[in-house]
C-alpha atoms as a PDB file:
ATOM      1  CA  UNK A   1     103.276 118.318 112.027  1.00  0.00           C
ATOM      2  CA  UNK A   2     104.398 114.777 113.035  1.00  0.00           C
ATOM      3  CA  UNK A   3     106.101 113.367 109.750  1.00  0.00           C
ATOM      4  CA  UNK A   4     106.172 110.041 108.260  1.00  0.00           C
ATOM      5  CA  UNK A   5     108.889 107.562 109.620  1.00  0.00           C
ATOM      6  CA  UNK A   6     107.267 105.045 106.040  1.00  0.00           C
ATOM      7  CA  UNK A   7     105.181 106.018 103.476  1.00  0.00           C
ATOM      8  CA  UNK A   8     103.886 102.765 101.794  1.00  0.00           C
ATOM      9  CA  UNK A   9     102.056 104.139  98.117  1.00  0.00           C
ATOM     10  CA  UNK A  10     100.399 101.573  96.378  1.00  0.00           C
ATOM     11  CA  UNK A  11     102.487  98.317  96.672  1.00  0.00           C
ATOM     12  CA  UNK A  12     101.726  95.267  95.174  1.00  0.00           C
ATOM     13  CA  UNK A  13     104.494  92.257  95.572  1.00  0.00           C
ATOM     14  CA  UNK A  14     104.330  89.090  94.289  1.00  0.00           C
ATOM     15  CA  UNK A  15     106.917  85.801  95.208  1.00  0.00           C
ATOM     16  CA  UNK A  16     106.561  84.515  91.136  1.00  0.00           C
ATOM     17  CA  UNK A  17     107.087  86.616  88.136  1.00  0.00           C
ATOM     18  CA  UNK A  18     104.122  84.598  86.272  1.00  0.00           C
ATOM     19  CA  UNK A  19     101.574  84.363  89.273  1.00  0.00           C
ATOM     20  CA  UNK A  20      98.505  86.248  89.109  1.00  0.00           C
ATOM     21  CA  UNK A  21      98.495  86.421  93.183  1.00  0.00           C
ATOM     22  CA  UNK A  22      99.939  88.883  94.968  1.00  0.00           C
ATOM     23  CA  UNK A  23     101.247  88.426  98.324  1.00  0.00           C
ATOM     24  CA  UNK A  24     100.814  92.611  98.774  1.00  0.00           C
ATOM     25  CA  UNK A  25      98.185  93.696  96.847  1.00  0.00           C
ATOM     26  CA  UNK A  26      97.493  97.874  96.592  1.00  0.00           C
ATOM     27  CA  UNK A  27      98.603  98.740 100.476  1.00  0.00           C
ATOM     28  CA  UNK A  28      98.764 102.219 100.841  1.00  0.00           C
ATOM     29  CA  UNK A  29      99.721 102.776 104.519  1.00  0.00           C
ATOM     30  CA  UNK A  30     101.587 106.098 106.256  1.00  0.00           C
ATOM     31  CA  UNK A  31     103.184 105.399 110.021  1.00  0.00           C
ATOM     32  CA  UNK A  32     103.970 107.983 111.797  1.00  0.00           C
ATOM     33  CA  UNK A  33     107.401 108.786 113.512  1.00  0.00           C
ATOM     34  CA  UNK A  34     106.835 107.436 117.286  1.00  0.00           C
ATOM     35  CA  UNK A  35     103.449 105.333 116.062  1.00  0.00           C
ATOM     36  CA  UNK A  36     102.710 101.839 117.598  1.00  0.00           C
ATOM     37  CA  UNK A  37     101.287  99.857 114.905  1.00  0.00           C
ATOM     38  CA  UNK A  38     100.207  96.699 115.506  1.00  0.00           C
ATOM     39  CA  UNK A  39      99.581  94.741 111.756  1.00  0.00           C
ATOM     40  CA  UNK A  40      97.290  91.329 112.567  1.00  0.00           C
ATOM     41  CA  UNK A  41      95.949  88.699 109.939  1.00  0.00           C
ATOM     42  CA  UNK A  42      95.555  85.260 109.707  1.00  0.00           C
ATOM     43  CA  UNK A  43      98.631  83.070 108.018  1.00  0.00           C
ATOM     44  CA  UNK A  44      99.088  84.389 104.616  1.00  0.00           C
ATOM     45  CA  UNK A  45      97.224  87.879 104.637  1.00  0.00           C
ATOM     46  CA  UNK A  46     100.226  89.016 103.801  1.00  0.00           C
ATOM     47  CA  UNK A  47     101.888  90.496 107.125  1.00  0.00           C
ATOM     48  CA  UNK A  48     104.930  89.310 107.440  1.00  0.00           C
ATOM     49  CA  UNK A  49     105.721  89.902 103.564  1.00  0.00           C
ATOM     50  CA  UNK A  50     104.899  93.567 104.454  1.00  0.00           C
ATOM     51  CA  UNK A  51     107.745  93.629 106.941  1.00  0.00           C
ATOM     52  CA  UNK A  52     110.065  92.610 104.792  1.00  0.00           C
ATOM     53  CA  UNK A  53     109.633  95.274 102.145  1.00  0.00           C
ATOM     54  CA  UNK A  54     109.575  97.933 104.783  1.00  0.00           C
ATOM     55  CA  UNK A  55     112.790  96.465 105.742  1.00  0.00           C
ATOM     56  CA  UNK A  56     114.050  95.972 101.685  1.00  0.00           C
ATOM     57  CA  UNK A  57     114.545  92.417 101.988  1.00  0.00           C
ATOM     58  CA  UNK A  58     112.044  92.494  99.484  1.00  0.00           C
ATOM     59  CA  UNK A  59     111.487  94.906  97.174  1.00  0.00           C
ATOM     60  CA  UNK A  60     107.775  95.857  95.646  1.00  0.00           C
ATOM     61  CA  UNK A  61     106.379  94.733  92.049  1.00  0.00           C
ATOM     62  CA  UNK A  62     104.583  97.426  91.932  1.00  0.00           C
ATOM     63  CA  UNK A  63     104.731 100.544  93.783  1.00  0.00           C
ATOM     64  CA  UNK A  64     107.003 102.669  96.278  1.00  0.00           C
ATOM     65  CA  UNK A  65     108.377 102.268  99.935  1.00  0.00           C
ATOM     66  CA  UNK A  66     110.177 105.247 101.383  1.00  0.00           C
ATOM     67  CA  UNK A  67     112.127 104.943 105.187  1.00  0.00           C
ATOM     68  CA  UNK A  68     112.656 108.655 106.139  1.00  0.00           C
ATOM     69  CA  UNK A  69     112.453 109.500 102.737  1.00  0.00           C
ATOM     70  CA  UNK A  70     114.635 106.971 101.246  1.00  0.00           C
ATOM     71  CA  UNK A  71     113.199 104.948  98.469  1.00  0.00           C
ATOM     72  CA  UNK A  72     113.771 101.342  99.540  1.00  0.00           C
ATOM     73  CA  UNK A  73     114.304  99.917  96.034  1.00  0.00           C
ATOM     74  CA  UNK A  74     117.375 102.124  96.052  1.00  0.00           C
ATOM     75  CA  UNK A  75     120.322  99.680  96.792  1.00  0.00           C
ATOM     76  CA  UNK A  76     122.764 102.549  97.523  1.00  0.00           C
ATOM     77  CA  UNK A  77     120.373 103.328 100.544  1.00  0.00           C
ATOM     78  CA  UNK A  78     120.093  99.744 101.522  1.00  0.00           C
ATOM     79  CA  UNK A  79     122.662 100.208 104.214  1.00  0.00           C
ATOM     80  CA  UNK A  80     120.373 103.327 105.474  1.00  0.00           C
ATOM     81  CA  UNK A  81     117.069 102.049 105.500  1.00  0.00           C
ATOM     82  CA  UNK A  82     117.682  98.499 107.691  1.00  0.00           C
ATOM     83  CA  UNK A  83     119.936 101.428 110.154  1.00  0.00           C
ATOM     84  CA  UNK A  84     117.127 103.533 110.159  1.00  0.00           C
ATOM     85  CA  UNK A  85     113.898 100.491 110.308  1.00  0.00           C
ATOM     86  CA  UNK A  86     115.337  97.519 112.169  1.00  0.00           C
ATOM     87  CA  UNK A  87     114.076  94.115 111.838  1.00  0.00           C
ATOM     88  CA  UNK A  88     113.040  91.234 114.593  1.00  0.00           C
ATOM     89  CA  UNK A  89     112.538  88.117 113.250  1.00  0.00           C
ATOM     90  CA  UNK A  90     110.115  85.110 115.172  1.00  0.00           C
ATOM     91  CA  UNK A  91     113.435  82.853 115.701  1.00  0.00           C
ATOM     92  CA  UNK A  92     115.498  84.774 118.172  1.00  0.00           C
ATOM     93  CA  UNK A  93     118.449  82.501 117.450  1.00  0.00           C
ATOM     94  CA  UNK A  94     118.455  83.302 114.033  1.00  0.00           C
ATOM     95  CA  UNK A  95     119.855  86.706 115.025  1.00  0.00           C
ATOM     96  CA  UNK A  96     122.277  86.039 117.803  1.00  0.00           C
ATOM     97  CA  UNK A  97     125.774  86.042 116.341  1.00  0.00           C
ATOM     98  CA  UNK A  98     127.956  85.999 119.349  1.00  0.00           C
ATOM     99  CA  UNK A  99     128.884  83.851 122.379  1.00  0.00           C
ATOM    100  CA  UNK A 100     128.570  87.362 124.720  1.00  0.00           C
ATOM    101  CA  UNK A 101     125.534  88.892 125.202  1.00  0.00           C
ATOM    102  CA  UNK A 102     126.985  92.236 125.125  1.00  0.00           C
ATOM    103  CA  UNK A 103     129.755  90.885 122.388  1.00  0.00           C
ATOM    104  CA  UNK A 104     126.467  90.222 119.893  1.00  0.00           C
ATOM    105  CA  UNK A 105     124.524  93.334 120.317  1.00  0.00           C
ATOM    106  CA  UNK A 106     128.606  95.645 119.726  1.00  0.00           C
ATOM    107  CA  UNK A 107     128.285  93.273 116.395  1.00  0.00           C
ATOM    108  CA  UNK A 108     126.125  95.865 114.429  1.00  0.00           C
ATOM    109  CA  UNK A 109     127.869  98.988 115.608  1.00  0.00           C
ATOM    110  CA  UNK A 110     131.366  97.472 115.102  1.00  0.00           C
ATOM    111  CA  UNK A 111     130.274  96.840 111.827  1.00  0.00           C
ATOM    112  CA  UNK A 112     129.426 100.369 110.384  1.00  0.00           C
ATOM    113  CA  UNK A 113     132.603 101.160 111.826  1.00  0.00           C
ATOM    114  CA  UNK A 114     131.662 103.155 115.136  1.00  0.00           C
ATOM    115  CA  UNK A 115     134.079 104.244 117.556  1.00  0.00           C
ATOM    116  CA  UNK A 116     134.759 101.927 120.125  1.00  0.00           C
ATOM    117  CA  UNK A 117     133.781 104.707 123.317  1.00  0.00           C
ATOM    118  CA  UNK A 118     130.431 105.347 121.419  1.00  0.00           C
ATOM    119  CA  UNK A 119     130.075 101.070 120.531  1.00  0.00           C
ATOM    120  CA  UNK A 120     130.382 100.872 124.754  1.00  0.00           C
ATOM    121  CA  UNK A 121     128.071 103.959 125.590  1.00  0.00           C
ATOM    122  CA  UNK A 122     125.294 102.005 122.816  1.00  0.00           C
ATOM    123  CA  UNK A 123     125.541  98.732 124.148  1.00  0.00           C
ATOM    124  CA  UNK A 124     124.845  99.882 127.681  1.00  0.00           C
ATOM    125  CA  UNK A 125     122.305 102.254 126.644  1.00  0.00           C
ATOM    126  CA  UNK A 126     120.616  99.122 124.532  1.00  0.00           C
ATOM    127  CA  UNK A 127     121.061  96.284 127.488  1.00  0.00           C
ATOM    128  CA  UNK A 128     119.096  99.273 129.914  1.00  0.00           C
ATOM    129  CA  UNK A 129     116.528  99.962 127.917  1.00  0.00           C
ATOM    130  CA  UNK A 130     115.144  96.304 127.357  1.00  0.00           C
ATOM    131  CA  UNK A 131     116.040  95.476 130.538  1.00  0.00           C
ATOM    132  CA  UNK A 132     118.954  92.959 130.247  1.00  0.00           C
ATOM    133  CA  UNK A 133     121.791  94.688 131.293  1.00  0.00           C
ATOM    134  CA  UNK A 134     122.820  92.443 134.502  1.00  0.00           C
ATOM    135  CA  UNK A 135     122.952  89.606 131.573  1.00  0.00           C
ATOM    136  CA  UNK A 136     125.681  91.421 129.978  1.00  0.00           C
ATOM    137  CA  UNK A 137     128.376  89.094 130.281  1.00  0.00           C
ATOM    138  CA  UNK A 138     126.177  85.820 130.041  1.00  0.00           C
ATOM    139  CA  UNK A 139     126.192  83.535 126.985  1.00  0.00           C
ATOM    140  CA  UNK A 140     122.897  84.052 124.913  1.00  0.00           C
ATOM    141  CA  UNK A 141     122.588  80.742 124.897  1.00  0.00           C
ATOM    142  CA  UNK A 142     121.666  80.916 128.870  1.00  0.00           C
ATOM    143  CA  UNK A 143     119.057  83.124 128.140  1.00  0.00           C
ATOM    144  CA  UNK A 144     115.004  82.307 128.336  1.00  0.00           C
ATOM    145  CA  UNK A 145     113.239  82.410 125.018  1.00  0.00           C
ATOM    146  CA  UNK A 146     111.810  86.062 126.189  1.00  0.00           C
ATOM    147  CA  UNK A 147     115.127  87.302 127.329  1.00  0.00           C
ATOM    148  CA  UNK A 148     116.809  86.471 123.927  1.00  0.00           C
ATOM    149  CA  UNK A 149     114.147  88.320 121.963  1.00  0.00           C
ATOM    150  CA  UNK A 150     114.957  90.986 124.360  1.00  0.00           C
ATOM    151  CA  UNK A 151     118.795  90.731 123.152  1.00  0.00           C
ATOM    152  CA  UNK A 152     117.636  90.408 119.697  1.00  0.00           C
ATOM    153  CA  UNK A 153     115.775  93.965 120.197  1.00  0.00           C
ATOM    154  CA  UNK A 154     118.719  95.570 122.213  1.00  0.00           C
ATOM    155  CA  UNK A 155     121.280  94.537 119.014  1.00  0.00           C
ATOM    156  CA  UNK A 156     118.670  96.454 116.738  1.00  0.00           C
ATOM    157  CA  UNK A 157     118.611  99.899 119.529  1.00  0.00           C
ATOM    158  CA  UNK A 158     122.283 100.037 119.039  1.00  0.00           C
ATOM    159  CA  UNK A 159     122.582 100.468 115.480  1.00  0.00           C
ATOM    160  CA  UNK A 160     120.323 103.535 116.391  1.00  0.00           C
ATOM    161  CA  UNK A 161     117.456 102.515 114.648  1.00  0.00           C
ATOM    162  CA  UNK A 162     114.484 104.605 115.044  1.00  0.00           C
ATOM    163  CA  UNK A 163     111.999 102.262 113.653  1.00  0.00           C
ATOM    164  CA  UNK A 164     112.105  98.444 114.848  1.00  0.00           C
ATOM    165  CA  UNK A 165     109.900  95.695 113.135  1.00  0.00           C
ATOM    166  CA  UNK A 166     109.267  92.590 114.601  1.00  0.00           C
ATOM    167  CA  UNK A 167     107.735  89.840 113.190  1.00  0.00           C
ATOM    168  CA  UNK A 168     105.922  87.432 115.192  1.00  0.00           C
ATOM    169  CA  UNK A 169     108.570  87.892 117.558  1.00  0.00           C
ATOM    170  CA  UNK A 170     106.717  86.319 120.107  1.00  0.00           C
ATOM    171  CA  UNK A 171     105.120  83.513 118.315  1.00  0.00           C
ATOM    172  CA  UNK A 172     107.900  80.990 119.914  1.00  0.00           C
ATOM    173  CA  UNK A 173     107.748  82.285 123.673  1.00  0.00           C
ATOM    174  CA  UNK A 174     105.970  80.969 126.378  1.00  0.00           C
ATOM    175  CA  UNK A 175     103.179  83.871 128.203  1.00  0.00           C
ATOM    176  CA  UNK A 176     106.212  85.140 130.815  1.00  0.00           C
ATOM    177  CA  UNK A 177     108.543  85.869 127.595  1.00  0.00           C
ATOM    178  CA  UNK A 178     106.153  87.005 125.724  1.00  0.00           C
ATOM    179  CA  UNK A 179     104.492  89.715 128.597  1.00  0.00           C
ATOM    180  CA  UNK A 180     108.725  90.606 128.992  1.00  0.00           C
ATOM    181  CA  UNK A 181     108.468  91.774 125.435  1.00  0.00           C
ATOM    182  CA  UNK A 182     105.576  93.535 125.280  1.00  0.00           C
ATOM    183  CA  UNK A 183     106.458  96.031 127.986  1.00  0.00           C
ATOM    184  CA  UNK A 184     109.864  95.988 126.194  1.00  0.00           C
ATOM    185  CA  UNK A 185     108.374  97.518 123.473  1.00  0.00           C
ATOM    186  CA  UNK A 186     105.929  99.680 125.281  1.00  0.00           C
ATOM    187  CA  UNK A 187     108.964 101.148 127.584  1.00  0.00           C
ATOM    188  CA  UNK A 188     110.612 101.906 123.503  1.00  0.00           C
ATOM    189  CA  UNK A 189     107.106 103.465 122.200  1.00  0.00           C
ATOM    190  CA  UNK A 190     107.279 105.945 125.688  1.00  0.00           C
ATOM    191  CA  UNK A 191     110.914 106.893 124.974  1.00  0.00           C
ATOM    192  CA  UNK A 192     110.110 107.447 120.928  1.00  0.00           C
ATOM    193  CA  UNK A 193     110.955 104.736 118.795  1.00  0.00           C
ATOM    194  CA  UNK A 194     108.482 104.026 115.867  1.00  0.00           C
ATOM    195  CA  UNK A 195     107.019 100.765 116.239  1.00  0.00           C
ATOM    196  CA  UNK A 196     105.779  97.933 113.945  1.00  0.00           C
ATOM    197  CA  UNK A 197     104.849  94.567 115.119  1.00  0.00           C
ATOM    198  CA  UNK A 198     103.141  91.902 113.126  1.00  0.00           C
ATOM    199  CA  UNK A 199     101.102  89.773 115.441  1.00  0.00           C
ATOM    200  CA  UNK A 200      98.088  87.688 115.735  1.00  0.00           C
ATOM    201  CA  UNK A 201      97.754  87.537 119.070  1.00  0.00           C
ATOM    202  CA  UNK A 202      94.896  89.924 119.732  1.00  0.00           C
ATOM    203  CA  UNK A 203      96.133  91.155 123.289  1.00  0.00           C
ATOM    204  CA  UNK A 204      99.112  92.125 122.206  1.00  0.00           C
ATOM    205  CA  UNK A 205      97.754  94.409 119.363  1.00  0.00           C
ATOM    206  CA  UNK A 206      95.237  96.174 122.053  1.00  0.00           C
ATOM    207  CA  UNK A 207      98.506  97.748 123.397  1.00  0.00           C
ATOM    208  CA  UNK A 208      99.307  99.497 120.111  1.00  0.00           C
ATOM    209  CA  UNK A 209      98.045 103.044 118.956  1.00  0.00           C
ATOM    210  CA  UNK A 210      97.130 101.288 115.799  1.00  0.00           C
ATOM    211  CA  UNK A 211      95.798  98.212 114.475  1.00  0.00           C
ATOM    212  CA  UNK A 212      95.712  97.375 110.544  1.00  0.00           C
ATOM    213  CA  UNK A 213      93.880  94.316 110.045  1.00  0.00           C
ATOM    214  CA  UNK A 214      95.290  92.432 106.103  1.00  0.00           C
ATOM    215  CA  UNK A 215      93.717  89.862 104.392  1.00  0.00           C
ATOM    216  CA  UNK A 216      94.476  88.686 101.103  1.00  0.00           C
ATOM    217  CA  UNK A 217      97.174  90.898 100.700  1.00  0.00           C
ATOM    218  CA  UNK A 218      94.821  94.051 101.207  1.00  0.00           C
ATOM    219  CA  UNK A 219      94.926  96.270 104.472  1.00  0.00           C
ATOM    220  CA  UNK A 220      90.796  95.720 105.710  1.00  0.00           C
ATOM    221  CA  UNK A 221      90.300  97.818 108.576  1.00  0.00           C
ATOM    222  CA  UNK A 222      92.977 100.588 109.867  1.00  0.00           C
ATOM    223  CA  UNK A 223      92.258 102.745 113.394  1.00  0.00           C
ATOM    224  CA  UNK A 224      92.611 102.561 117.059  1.00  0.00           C
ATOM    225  CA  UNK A 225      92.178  99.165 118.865  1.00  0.00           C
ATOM    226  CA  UNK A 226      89.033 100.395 119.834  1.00  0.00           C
ATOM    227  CA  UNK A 227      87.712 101.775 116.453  1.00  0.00           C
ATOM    228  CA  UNK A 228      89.256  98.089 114.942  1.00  0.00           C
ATOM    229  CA  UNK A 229      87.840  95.653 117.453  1.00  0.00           C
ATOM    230  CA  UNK A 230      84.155  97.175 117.443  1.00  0.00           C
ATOM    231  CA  UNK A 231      83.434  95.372 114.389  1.00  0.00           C
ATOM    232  CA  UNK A 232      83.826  91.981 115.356  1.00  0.00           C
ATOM    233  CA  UNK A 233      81.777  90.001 112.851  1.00  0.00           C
ATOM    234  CA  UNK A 234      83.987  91.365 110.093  1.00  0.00           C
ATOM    235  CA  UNK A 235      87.405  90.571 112.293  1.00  0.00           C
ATOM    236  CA  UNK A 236      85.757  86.866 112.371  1.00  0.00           C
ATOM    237  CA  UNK A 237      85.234  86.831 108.858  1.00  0.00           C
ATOM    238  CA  UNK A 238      89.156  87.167 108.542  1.00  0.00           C
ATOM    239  CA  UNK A 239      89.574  84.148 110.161  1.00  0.00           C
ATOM    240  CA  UNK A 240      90.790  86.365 113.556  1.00  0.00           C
ATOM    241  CA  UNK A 241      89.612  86.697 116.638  1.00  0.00           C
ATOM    242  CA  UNK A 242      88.620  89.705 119.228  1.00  0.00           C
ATOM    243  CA  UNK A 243      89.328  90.512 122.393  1.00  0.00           C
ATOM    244  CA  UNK A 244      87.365  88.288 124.762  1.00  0.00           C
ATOM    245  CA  UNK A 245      86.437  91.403 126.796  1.00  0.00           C
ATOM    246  CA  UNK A 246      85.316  92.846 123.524  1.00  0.00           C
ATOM    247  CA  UNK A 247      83.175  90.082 123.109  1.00  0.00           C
ATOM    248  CA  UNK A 248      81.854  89.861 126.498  1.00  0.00           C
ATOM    249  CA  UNK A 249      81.104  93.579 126.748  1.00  0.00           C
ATOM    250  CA  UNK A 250      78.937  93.125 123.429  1.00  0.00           C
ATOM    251  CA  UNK A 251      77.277  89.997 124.541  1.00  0.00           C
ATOM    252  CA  UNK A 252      76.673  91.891 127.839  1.00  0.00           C
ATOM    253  CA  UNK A 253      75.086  95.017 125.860  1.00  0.00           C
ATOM    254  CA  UNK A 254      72.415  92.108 123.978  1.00  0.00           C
ATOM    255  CA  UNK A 255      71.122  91.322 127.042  1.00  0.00           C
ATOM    256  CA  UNK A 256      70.436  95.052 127.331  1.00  0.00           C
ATOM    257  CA  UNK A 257      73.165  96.291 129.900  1.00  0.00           C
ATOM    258  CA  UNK A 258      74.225 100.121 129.175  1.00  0.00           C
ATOM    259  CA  UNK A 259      77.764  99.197 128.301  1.00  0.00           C
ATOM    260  CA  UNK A 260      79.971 100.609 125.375  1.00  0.00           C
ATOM    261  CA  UNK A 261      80.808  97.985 122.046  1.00  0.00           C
ATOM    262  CA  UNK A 262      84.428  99.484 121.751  1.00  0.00           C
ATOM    263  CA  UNK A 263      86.068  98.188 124.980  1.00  0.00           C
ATOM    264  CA  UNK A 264      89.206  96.124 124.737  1.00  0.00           C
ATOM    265  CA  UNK A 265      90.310  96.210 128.507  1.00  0.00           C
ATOM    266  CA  UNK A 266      89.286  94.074 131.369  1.00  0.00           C
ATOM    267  CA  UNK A 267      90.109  96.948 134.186  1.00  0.00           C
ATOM    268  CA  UNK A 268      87.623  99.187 132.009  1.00  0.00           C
ATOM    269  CA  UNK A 269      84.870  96.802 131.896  1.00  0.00           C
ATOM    270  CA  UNK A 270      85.046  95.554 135.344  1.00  0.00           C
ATOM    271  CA  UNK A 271      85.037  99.881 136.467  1.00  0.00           C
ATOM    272  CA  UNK A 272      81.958 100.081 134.338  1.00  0.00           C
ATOM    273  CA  UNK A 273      80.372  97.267 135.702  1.00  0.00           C
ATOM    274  CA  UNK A 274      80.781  97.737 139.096  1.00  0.00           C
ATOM    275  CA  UNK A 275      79.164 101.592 138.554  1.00  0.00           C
END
């Protein structure tokens, strides 16, 4: 049985003791270790709020949050739980701390006290794996947007987190930077890591496993992109949009071509069209 990297039970946050509106309100959501789960919404569904209680920089009004078991209102597990689920923010430069690429992503390790050999082997390991390791020695500062969220990601793989959440983290990049970090984190889903992005860019959540859609603070719709994107009146109704080739192929099926409602990939509806 796969187990549960987070186990959200009934969690209801809000930002002012005396409000009657919650920012979180009732999500009960389970993510599997190794899941891609892409969370959409328009601004103020309460997505990015979500991320932060995963990653205890909030903590719920109502209700639990466990990280591999650990309850994340815990402070003695605080440490633990941001080791263990990582956090991306939108701002890249809001997480780059050093003047060395490979100087800012030893800055975690160094600082839960790893060995030096094993802070080396990490920071290698982490520059491979997204990709940056020929930048090693270059000042972030240098860097394209893309290849600093990249960094920002790499600084998160060497504190050996197994989850990463990233919030909008491609919200500031142009299409090339944000394409380089979308395979980033598809390269990271094939070798394991748990995966949470917050997005509303619809293309990027097709590439997930998952897609929870939140409004108002509630989770809507939860299932595969294709199970999710099938229903596109209600997507509209949350202010989001689908898939153009989701809306294509079910334009295309109203004028009475044979064609599936659940496809969310250009290559598959050009194959079925040329059939």
């Amino acid at each position: 049985m796969i187990e549960n990297i987070i186990r959200i039970e009934n969690v209801k946050f809000k930002y002012e003791k005396d409000s009657t509106d919650f920012a979180v309100d009732g999500v009960n959501l389970n993510i599997r270790k190794g899941e891609f789960t892409a969370v959409i919404g328009h601004n103020g569904s309460g997505k990015s709020t979500l991320a932060k209680l995963i990653n205890s920089i909030l903590l719920p009004t109502e209700g639990k949050i466990y990280v591999k078991e650990m309850d994340t209102s815990d402070d003695s597990r605080l440490w633990d739980i941001r080791q263990t689920a990582g956090m991306v923010f939108q701002n890249p430069d809001n997480q780059l701390v050093a003047t060395i690429v490979e100087e800012d992503i030893a800055f975690g390790p160094e600082n839960q006290g790893v060995e030096p050999s094993e802070i080396r082997k990490r920071v290698d390991e982490a520059l491979n794996a997204v990709g940056m390791y020929e930048f090693r020695k270059r000042p972030p500062h240098m860097l394209s947007g893309g290849q600093k969220q990249r960094i920002a990601i790499a600084g998160i793989l060497a504190l050996n987190s197994d989850c990463i959440i990233l919030d909008e983290p491609t919200a500031m990049l142009d299409p090339s930077g944000r394409r380089e970090v979308m395979e980033t984190l598809c390269k990271l889903k094939e070798k394991g890591k748990t995966i949470i992005l917050i997005t509303h860019y619809m293309d990027e959540a097709v590439q997930a496993d998952r897609v929870a859609v939140m409004d108002k603070g509630k989770i809507k719709l939860d299932g595969t992109p294709k199970e999710v994107f099938r229903n596109i009146d209600e997507i509209k109704k949350f202010g989001l949009d689908v898939p153009q080739v989701t809306e294509l192929a079910q334009e295309l099926s109203k004028e009475g071509l044979d064609i599936p409602l659940d496809i969310i990939d250009v290559k598959e509806l050009v194959d079925l069209l040329c059939q």
